[in-house]
PDB file of N, CA and C in Angstrom:
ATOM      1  N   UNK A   1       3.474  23.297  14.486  1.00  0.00           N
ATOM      2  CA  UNK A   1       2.584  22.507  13.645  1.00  0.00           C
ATOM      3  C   UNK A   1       3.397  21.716  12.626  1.00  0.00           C
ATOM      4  N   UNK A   2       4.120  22.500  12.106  1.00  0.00           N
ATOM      5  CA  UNK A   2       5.119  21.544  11.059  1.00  0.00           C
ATOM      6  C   UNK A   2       5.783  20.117  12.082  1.00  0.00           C
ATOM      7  N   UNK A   3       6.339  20.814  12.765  1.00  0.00           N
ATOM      8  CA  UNK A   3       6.866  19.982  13.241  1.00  0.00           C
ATOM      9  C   UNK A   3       6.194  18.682  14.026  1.00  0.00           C
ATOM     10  N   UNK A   4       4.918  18.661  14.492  1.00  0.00           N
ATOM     11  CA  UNK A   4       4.115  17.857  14.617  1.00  0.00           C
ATOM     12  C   UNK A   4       4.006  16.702  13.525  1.00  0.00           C
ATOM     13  N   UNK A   5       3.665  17.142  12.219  1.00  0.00           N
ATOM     14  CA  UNK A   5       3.162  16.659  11.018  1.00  0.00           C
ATOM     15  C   UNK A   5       4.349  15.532  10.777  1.00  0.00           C
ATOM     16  N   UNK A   6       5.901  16.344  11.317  1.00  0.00           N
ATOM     17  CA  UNK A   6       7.462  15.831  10.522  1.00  0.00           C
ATOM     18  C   UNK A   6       7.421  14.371  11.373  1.00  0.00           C
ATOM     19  N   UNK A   7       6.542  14.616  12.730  1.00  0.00           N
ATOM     20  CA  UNK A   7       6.635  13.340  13.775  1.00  0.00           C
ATOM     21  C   UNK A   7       5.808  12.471  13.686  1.00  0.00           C
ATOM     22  N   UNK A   8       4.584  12.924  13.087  1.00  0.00           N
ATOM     23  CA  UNK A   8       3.413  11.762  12.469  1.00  0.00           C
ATOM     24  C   UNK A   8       3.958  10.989  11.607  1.00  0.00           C
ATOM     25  N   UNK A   9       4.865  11.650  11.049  1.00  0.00           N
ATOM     26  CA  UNK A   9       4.908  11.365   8.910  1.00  0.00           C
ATOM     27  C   UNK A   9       5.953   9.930   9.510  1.00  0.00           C
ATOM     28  N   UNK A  10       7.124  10.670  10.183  1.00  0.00           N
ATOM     29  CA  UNK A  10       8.084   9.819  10.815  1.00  0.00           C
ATOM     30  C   UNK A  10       7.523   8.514  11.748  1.00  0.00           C
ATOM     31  N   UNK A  11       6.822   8.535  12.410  1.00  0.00           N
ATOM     32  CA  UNK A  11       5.563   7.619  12.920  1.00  0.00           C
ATOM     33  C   UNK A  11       5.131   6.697  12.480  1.00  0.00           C
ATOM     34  N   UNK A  12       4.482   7.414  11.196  1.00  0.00           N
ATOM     35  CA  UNK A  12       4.181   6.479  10.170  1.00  0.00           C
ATOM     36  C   UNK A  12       4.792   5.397   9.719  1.00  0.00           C
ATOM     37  N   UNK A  13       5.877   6.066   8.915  1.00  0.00           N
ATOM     38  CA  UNK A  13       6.623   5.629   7.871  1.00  0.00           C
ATOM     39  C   UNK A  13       7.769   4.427   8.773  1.00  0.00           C
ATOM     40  N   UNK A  14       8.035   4.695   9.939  1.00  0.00           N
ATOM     41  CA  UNK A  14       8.424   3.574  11.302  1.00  0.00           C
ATOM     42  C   UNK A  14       7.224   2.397  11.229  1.00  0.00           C
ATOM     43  N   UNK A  15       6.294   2.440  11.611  1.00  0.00           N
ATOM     44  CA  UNK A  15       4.778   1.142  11.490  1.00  0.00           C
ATOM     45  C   UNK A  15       5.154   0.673  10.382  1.00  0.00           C
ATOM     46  N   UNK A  16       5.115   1.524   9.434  1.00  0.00           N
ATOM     47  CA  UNK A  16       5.197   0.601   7.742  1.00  0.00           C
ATOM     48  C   UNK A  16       6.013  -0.391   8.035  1.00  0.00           C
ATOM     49  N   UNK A  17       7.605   0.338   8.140  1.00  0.00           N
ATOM     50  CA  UNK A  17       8.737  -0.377   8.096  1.00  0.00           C
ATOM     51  C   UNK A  17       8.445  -1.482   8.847  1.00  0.00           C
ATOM     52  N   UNK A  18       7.888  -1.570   9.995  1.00  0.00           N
ATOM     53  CA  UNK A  18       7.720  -2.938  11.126  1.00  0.00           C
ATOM     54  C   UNK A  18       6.720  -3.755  10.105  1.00  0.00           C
ATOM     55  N   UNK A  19       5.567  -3.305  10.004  1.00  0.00           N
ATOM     56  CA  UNK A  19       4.708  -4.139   9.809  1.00  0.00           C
ATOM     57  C   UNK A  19       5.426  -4.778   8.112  1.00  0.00           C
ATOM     58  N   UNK A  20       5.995  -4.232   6.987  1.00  0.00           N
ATOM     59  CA  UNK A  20       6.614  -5.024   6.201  1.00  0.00           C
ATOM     60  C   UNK A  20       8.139  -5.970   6.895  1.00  0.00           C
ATOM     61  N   UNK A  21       8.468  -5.734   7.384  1.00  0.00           N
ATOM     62  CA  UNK A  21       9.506  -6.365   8.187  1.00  0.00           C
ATOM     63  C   UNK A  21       8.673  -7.437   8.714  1.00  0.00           C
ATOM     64  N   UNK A  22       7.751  -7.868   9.862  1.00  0.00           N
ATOM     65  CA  UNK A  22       7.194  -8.808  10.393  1.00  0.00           C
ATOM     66  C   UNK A  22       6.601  -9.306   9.007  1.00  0.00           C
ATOM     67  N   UNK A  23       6.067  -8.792   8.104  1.00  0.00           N
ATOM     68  CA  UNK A  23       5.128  -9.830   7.091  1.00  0.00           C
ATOM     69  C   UNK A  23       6.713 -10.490   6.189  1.00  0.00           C
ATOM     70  N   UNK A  24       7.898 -10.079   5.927  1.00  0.00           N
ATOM     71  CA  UNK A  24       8.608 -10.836   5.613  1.00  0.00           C
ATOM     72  C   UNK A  24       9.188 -11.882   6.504  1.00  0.00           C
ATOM     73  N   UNK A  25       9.401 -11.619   7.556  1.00  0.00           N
ATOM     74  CA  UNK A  25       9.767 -12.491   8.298  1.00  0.00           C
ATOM     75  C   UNK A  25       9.056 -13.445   8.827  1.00  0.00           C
ATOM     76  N   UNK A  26       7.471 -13.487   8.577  1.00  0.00           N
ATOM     77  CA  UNK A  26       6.568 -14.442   8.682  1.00  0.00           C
ATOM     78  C   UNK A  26       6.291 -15.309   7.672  1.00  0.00           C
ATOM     79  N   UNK A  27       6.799 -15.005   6.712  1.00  0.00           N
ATOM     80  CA  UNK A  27       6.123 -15.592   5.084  1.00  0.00           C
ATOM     81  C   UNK A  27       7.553 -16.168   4.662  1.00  0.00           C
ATOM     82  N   UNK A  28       8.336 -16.829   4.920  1.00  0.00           N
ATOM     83  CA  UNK A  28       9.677 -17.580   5.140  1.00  0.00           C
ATOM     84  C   UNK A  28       9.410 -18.921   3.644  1.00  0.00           C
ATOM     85  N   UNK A  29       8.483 -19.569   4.245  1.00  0.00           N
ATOM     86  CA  UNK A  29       8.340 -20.199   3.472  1.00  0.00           C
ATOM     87  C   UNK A  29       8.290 -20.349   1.442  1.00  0.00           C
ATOM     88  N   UNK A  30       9.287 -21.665   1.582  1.00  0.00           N
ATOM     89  CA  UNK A  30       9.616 -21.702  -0.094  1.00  0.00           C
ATOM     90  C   UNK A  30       8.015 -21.978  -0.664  1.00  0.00           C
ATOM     91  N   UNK A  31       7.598 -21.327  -2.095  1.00  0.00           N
ATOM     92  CA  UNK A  31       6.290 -22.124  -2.306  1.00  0.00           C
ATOM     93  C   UNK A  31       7.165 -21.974  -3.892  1.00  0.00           C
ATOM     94  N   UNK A  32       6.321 -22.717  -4.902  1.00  0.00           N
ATOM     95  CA  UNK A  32       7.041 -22.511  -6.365  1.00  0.00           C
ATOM     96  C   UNK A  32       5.186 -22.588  -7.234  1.00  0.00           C
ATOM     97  N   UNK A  33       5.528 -21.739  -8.119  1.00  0.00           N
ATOM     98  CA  UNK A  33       4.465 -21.526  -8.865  1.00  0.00           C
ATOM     99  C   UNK A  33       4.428 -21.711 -10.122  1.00  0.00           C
ATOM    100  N   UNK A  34       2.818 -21.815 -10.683  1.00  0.00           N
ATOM    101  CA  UNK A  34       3.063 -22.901 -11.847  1.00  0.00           C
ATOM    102  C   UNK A  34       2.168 -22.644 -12.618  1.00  0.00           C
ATOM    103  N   UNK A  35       2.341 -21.510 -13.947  1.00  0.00           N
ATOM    104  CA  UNK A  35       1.445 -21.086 -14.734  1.00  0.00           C
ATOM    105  C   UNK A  35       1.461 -21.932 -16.139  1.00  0.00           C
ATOM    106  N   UNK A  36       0.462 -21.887 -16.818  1.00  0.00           N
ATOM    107  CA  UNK A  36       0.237 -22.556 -17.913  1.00  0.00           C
ATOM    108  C   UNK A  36       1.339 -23.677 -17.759  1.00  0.00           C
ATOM    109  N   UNK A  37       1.536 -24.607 -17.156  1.00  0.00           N
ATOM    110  CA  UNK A  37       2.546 -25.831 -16.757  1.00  0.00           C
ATOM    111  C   UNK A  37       3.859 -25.256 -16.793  1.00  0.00           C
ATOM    112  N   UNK A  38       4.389 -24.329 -16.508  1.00  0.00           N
ATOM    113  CA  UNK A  38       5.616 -23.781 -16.314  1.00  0.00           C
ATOM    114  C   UNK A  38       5.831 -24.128 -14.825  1.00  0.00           C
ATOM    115  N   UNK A  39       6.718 -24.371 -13.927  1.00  0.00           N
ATOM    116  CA  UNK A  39       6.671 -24.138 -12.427  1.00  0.00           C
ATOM    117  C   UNK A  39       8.085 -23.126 -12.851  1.00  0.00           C
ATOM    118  N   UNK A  40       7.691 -22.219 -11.931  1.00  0.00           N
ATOM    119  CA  UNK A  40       8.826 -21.071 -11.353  1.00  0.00           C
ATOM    120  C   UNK A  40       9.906 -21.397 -10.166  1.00  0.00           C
ATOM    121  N   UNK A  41      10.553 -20.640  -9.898  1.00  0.00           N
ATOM    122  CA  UNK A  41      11.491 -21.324  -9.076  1.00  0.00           C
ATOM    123  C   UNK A  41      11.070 -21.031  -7.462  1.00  0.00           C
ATOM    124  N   UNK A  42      11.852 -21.705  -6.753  1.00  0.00           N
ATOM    125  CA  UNK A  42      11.772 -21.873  -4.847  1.00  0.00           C
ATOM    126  C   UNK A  42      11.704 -20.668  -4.809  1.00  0.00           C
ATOM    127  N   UNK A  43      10.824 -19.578  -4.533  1.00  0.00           N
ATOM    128  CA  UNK A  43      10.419 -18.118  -3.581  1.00  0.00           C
ATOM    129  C   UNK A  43      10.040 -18.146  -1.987  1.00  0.00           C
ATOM    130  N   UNK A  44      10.391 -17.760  -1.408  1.00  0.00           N
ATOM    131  CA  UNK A  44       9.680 -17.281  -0.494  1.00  0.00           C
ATOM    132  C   UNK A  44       8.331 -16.380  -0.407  1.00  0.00           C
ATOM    133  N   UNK A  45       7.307 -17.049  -0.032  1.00  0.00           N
ATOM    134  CA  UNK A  45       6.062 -16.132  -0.119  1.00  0.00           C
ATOM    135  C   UNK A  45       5.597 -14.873   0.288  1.00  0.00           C
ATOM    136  N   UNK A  46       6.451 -14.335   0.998  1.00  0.00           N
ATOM    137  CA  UNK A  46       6.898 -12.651   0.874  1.00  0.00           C
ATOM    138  C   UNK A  46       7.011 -12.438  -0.177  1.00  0.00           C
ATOM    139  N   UNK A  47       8.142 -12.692  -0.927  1.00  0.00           N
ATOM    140  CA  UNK A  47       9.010 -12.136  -2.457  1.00  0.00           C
ATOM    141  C   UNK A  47       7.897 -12.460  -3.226  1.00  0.00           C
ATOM    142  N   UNK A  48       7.109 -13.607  -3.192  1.00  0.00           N
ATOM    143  CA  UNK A  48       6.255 -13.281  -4.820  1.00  0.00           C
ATOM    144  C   UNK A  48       5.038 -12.632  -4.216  1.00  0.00           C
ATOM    145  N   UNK A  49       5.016 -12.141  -2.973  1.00  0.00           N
ATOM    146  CA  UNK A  49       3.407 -11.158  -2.754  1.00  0.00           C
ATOM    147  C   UNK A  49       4.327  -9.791  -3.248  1.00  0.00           C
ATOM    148  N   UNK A  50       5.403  -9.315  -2.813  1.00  0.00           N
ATOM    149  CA  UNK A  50       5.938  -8.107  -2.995  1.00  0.00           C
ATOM    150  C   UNK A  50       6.044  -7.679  -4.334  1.00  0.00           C
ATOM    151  N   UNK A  51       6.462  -9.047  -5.503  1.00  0.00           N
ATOM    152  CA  UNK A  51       6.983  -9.006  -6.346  1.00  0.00           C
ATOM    153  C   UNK A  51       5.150  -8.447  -7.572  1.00  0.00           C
ATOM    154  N   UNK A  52       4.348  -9.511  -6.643  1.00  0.00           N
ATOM    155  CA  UNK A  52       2.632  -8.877  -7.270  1.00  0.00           C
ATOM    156  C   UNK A  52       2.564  -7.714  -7.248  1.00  0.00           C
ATOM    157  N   UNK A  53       2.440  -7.124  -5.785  1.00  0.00           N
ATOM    158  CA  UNK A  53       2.563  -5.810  -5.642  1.00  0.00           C
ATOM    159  C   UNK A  53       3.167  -4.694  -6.292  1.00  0.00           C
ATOM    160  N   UNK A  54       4.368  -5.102  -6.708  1.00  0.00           N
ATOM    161  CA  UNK A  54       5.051  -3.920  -7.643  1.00  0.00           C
ATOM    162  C   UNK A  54       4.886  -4.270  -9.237  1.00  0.00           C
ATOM    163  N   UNK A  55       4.571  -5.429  -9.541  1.00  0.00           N
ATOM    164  CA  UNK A  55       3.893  -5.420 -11.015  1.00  0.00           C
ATOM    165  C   UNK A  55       2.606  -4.693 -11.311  1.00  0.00           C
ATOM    166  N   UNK A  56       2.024  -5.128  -9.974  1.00  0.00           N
ATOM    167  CA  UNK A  56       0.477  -4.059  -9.866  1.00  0.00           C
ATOM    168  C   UNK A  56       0.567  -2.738  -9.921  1.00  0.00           C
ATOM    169  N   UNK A  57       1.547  -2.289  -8.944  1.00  0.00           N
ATOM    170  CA  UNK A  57       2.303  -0.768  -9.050  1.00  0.00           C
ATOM    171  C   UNK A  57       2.652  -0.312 -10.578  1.00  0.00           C
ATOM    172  N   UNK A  58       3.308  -0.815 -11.177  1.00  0.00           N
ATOM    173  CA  UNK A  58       3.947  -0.918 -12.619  1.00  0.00           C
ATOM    174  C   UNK A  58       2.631  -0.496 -13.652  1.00  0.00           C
ATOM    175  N   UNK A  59       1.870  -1.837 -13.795  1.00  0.00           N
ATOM    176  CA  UNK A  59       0.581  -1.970 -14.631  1.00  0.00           C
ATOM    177  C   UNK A  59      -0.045  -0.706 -14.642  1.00  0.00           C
ATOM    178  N   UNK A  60      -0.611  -1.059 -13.113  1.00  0.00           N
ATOM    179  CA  UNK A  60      -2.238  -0.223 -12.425  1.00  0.00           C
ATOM    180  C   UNK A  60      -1.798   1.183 -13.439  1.00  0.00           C
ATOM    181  N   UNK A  61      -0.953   2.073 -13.324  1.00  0.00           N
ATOM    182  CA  UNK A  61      -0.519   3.631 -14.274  1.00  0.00           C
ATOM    183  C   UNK A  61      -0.620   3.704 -15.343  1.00  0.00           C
ATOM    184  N   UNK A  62      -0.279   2.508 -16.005  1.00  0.00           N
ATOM    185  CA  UNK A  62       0.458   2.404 -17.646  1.00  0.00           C
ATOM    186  C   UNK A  62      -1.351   2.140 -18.614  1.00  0.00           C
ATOM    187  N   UNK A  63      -1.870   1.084 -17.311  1.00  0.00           N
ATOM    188  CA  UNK A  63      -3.369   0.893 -17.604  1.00  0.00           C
ATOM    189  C   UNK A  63      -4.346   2.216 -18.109  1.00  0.00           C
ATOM    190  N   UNK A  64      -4.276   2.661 -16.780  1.00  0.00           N
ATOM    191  CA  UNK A  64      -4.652   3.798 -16.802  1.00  0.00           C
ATOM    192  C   UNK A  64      -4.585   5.215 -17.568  1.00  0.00           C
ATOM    193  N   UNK A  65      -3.410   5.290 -18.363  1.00  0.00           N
ATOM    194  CA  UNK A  65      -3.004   6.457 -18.909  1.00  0.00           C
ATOM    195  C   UNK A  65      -3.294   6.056 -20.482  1.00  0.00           C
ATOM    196  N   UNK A  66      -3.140   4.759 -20.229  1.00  0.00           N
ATOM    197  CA  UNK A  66      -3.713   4.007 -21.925  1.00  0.00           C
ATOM    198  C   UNK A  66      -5.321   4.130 -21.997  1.00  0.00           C
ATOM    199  N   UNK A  67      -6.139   3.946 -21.171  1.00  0.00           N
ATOM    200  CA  UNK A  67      -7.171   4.152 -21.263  1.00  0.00           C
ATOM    201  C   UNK A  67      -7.904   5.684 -21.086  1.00  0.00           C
ATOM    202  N   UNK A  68      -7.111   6.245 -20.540  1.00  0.00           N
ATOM    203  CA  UNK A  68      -7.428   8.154 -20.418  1.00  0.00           C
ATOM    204  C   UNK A  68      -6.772   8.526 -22.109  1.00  0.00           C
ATOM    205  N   UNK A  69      -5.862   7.913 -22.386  1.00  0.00           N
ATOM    206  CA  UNK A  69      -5.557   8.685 -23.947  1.00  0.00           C
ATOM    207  C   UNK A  69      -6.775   7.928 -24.648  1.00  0.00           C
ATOM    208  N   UNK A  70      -6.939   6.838 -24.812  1.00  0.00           N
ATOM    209  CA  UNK A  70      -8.591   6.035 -25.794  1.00  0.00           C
ATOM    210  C   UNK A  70      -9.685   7.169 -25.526  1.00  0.00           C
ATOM    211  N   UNK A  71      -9.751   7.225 -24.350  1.00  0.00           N
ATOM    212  CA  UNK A  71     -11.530   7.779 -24.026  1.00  0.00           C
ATOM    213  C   UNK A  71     -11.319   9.567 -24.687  1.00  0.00           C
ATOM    214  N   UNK A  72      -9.892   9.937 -24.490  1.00  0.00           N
ATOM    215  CA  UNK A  72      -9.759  11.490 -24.798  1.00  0.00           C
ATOM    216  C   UNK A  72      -9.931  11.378 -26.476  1.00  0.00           C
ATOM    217  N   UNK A  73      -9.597  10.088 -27.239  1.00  0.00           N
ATOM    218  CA  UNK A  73      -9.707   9.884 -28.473  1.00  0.00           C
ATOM    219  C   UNK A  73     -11.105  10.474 -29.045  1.00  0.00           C
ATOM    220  N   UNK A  74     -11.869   8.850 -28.814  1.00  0.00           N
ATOM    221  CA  UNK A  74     -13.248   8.961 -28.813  1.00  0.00           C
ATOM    222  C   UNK A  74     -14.126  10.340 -28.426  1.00  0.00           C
ATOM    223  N   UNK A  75     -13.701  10.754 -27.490  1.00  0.00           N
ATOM    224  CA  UNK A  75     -14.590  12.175 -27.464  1.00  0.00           C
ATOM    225  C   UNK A  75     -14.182  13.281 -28.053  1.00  0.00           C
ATOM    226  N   UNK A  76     -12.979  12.975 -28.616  1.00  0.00           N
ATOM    227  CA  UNK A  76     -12.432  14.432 -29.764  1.00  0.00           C
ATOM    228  C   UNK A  76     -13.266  13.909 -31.295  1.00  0.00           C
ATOM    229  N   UNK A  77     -13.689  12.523 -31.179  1.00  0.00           N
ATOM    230  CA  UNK A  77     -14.236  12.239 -32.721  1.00  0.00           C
ATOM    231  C   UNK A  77     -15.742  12.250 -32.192  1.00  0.00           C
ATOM    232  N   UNK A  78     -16.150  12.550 -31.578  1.00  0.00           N
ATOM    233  CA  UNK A  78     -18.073  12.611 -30.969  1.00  0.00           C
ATOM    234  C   UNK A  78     -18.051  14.218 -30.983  1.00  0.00           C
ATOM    235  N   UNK A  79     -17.113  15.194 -30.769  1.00  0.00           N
ATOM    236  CA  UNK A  79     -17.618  16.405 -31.100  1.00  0.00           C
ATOM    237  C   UNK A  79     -17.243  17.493 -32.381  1.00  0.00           C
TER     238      UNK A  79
END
């Protein structure tokens, strides 16, 4: 049984690797982006989806743990 699980996990974690491998190698293209009139530099549109992704990664926790300490606030001053 373990060893089943070690060949799924391994399975898995092989698909990932392909399927991020093909989405970089499909998304080649330079695009440049342009916030409040800033333009950013030549990316490839892989690198700034990846680069979303791990700011989201980053945020999404920091969000979260800021808002679990507020709400633990508020309900230590309601009882």
């Amino acid at each position: 049984m373990r060893n089943l699980k070690r060949i799924f996990l391994g399975v898995f974690i092989l698909l990932l690797v392909l399927l991020i491998l093909a989405f970089v190698l499909e998304n080649q293209q330079s695009i440049s982006l342009m916030f409040l009139g800033m333009a950013g530099p030549q990316l490839p549109v892989s690198v700034v989806v990846v680069l979303a992704l791990l700011v989201g990664m980053l945020i999404g926790p920091i969000l979260g743990w800021f808002l679990g300490r507020t709400s633990r606030a508020v309900r230590k001053r309601l009882v």
